[in-house]
Protein backbone atom coordinates (compact mmCIF):
# COMPACT_ATOMS: atom_id res chain seq x y z
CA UNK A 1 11.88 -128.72 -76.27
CA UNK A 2 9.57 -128.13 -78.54
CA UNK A 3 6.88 -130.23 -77.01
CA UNK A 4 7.14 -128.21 -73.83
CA UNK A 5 6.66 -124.91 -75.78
CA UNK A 6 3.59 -126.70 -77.03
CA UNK A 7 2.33 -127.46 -73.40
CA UNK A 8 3.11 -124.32 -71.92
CA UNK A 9 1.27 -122.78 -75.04
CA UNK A 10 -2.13 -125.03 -74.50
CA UNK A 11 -2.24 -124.11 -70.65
CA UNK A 12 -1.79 -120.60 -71.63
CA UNK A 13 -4.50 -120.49 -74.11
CA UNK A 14 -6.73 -122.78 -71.07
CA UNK A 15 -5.78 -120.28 -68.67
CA UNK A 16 -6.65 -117.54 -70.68
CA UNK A 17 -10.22 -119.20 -71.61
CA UNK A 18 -11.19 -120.13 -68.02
CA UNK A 19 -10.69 -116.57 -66.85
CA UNK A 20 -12.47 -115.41 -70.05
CA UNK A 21 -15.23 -117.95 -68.59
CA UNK A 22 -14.95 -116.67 -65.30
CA UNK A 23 -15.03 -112.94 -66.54
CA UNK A 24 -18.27 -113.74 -67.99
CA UNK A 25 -19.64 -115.51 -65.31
CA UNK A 26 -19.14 -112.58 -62.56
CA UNK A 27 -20.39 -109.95 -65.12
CA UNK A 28 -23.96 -111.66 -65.60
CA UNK A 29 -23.89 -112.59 -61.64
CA UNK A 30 -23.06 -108.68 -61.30
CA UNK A 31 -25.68 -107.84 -63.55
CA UNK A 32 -28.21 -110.18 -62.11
CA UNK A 33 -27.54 -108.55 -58.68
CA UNK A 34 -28.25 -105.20 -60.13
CA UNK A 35 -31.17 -106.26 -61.70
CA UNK A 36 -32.39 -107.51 -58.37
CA UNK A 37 -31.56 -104.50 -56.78
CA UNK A 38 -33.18 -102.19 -58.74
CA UNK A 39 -36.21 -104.20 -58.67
CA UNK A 40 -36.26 -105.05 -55.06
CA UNK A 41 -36.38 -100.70 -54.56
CA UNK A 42 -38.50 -100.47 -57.96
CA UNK A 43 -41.36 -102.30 -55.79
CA UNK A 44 -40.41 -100.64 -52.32
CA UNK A 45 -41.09 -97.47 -53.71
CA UNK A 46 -44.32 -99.00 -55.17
CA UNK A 47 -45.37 -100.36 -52.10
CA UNK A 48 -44.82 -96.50 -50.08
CA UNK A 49 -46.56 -95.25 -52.66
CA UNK A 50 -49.23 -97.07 -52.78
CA UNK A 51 -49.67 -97.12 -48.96
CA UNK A 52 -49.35 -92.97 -48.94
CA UNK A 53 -52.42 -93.16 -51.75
CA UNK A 54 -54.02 -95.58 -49.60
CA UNK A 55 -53.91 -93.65 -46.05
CA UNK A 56 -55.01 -90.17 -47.66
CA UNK A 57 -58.27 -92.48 -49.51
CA UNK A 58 -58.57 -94.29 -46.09
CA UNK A 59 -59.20 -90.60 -44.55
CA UNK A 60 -61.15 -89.12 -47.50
CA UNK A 61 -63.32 -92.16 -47.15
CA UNK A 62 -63.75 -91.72 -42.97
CA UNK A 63 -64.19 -87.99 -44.39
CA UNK A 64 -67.04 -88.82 -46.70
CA UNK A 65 -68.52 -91.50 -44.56
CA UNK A 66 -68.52 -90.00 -40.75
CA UNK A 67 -71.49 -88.23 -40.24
CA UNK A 68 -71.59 -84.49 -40.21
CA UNK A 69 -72.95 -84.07 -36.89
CA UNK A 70 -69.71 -86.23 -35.77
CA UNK A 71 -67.47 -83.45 -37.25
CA UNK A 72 -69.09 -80.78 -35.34
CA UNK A 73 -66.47 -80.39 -32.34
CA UNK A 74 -67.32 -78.05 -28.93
CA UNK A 75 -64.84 -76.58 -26.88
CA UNK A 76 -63.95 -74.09 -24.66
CA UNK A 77 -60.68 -71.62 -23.91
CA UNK A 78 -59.50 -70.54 -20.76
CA UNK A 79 -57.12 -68.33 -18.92
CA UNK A 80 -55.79 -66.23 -16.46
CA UNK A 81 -53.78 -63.58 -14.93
CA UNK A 82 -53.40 -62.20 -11.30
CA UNK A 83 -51.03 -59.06 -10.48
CA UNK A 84 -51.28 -55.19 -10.87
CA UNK A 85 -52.80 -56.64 -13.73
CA UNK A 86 -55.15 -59.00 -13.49
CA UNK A 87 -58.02 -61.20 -15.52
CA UNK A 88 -59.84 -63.81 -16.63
CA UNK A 89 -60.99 -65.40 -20.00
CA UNK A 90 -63.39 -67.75 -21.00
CA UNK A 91 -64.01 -68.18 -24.93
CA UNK A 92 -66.97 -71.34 -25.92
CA UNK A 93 -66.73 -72.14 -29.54
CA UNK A 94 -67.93 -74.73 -32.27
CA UNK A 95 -65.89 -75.94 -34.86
CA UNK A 96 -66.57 -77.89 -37.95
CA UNK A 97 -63.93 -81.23 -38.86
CA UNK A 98 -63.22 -80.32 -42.62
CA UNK A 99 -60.61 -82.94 -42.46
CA UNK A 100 -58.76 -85.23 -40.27
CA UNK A 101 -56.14 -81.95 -40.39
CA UNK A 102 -58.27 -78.81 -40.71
CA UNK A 103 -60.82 -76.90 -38.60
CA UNK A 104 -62.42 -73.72 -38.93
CA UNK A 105 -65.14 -72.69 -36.39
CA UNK A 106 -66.03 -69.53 -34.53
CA UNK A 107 -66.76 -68.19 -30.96
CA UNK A 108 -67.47 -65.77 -28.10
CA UNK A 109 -65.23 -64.05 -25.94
CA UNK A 110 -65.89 -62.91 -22.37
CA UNK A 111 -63.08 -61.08 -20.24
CA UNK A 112 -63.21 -60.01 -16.70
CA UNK A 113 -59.98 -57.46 -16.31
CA UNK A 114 -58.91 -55.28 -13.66
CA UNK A 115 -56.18 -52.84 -13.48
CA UNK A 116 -54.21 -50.50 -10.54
CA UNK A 117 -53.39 -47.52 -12.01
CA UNK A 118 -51.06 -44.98 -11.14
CA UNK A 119 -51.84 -41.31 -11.58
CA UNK A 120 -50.96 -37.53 -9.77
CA UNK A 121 -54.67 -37.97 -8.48
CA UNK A 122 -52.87 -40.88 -6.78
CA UNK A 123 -53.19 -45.46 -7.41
CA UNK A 124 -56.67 -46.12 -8.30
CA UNK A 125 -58.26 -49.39 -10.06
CA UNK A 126 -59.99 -50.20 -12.80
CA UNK A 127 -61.97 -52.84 -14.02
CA UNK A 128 -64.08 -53.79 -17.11
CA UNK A 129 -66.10 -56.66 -18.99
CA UNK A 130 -65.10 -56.95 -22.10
CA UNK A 131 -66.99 -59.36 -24.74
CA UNK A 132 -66.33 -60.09 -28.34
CA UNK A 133 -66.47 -62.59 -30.99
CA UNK A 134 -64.02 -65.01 -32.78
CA UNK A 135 -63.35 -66.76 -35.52
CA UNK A 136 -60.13 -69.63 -35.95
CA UNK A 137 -59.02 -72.19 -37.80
CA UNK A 138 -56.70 -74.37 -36.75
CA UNK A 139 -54.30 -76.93 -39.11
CA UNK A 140 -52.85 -80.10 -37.06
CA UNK A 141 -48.56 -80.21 -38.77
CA UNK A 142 -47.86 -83.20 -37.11
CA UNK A 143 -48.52 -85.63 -34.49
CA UNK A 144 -50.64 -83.71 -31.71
CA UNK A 145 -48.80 -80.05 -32.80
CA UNK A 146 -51.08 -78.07 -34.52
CA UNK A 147 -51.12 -74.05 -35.72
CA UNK A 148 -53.50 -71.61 -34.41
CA UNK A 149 -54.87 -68.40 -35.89
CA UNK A 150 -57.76 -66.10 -34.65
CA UNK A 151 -59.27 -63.38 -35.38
CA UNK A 152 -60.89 -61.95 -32.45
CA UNK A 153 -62.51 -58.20 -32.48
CA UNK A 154 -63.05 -57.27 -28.45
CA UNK A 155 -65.34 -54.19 -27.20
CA UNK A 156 -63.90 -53.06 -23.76
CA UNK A 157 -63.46 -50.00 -21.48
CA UNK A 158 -61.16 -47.39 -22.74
CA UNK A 159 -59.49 -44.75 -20.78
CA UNK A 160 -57.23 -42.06 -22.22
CA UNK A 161 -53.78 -40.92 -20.67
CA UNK A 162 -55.14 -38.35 -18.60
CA UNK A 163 -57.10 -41.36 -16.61
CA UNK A 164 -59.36 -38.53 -14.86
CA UNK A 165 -61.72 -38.23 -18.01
CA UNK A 166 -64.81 -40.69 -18.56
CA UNK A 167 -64.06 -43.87 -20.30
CA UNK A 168 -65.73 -44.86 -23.36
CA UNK A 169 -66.43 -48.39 -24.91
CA UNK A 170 -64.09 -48.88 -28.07
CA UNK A 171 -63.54 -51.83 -30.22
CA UNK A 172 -60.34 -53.44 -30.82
CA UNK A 173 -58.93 -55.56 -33.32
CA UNK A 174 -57.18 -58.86 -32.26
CA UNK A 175 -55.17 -60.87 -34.95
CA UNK A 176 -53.85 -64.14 -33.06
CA UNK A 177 -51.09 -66.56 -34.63
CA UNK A 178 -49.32 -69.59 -32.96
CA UNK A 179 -49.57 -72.43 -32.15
CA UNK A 180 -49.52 -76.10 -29.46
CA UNK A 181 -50.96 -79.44 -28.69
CA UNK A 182 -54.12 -80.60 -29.43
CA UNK A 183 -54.90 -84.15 -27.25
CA UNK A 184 -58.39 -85.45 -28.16
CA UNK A 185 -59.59 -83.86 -25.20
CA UNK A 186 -57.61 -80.58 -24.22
CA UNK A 187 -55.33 -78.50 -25.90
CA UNK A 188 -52.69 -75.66 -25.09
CA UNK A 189 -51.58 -73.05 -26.97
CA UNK A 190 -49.23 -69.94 -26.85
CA UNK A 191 -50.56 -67.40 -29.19
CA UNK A 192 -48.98 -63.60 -30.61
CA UNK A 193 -51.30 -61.08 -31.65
CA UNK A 194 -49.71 -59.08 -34.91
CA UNK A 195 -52.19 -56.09 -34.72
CA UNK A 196 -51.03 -55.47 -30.97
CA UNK A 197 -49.13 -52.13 -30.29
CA UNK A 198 -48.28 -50.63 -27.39
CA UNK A 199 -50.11 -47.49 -26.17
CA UNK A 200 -48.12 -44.60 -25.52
CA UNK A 201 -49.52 -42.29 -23.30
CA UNK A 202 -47.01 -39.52 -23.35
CA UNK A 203 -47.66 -39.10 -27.65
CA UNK A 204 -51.52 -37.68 -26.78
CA UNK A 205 -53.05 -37.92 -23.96
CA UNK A 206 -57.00 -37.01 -24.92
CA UNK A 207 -56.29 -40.69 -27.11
CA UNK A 208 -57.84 -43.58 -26.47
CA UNK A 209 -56.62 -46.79 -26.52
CA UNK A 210 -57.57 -49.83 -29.04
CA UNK A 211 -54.86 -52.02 -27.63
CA UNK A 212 -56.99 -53.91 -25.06
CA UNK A 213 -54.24 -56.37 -23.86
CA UNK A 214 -50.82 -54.92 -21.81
CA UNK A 215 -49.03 -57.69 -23.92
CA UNK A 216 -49.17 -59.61 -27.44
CA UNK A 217 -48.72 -63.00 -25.62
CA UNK A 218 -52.14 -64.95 -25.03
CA UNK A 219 -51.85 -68.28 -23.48
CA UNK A 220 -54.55 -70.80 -23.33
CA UNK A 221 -55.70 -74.15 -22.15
CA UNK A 222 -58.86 -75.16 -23.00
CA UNK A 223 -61.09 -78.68 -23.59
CA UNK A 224 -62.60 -80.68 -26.82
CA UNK A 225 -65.90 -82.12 -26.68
């Protein structure tokens, strides 16, 4: 009897030590696995980073070595509107390629409008050509969408509310923001002007109008050169 309490004893204490072993040998697997881990996303990270530091010197290098007269960029903007009211807009400009992302330049602005008008002298039309100059800059977000601002003073052919007075040439202020796509060869672009207000002719009718568009809303298509 005793001799079995001795046995049972030993393979309790050789139990006890192999799982002790075994305990041990899953904790430093566990931690080797860890350590692995946390290397293996250690250099991940490394290698993003180091690929985002190498893509923004890759374009500050193509920014520093392309040739200024590559970076000068020509285009044009155009567009249209047929109705009561009706017109057309052309607008050449240069712009300068600051970066692969930014790109300031400036313009010239040439609108054909007409108008029917309704008054007690009875419908009559008007029409005008209205010139101006322009200055943008425009930052590409992502991909081919880009934002758009402009800042366009226009001198056109005011009239006042009573319509049967002369009209005089005023100038009006034009503060563009949007936005669109920008291909390498065209573009298209919805644009808001925030200094637009409507003109109300019933508040004094010997004033004349600044507002020189019948909406805020501008849209364009125009080319890249």
């Amino acid at each position: 009897m005793h001799r079995i309490f001795l046995l049972i004893n030993a393979l309790s204490n050789h139990s006890s030590l192999i799982f002790t072993v075994m305990k041990t040998k899953l904790y430093i697997v566990f931690s080797l696995l860890m350590m692995t881990n946390i290397s293996l996303f250690a250099q991940r990270k490394i290698q993003k980073m180091d690929s985002d530091k190498q893509q923004k010197e890759d374009e500050m290098k193509k920014d520093n070595t392309e040739p200024w007269t590559d970076k000068i960029k020509y285009g044009g903007g155009i567009s249209a509107m047929f109705g009561t009211y009706s017109y057309f807009h052309i607008q050449p400009w240069i712009g300068y390629k600051v970066s692969e992302r930014f790109m300031p330049g400036a313009g010239i602005t040439y609108i054909y409008q007409s108008m029917n008008i309704g008054s007690s002298a009875g419908q009559f039309t008007v029409s005008d050509n209205a010139y101006g100059l322009n200055i943008f800059a425009k930052e590409q977000l992502f991909g081919n969408v880009a934002l758009f601002g402009e800042y366009a003073p226009i001198n056109f052919k005011s009239y006042n509310g009573y319509y049967n007075d002369p009209p005089k040439r005023v100038w009006g202020n034009q503060l563009f923001l949007g936005g669109g796509a920008f291909q390498s060869n065209y573009y298209f672009v919805v644009l808001y002007d925030l200094l637009w207000k409507a003109y109300d002719v019933n508040a004094n009718l010997s004033t004349y109008s600044t507002t020189f568009r019948p909406t805020p809303l501008d849209f364009r298509v125009g080319f890249i050169f």
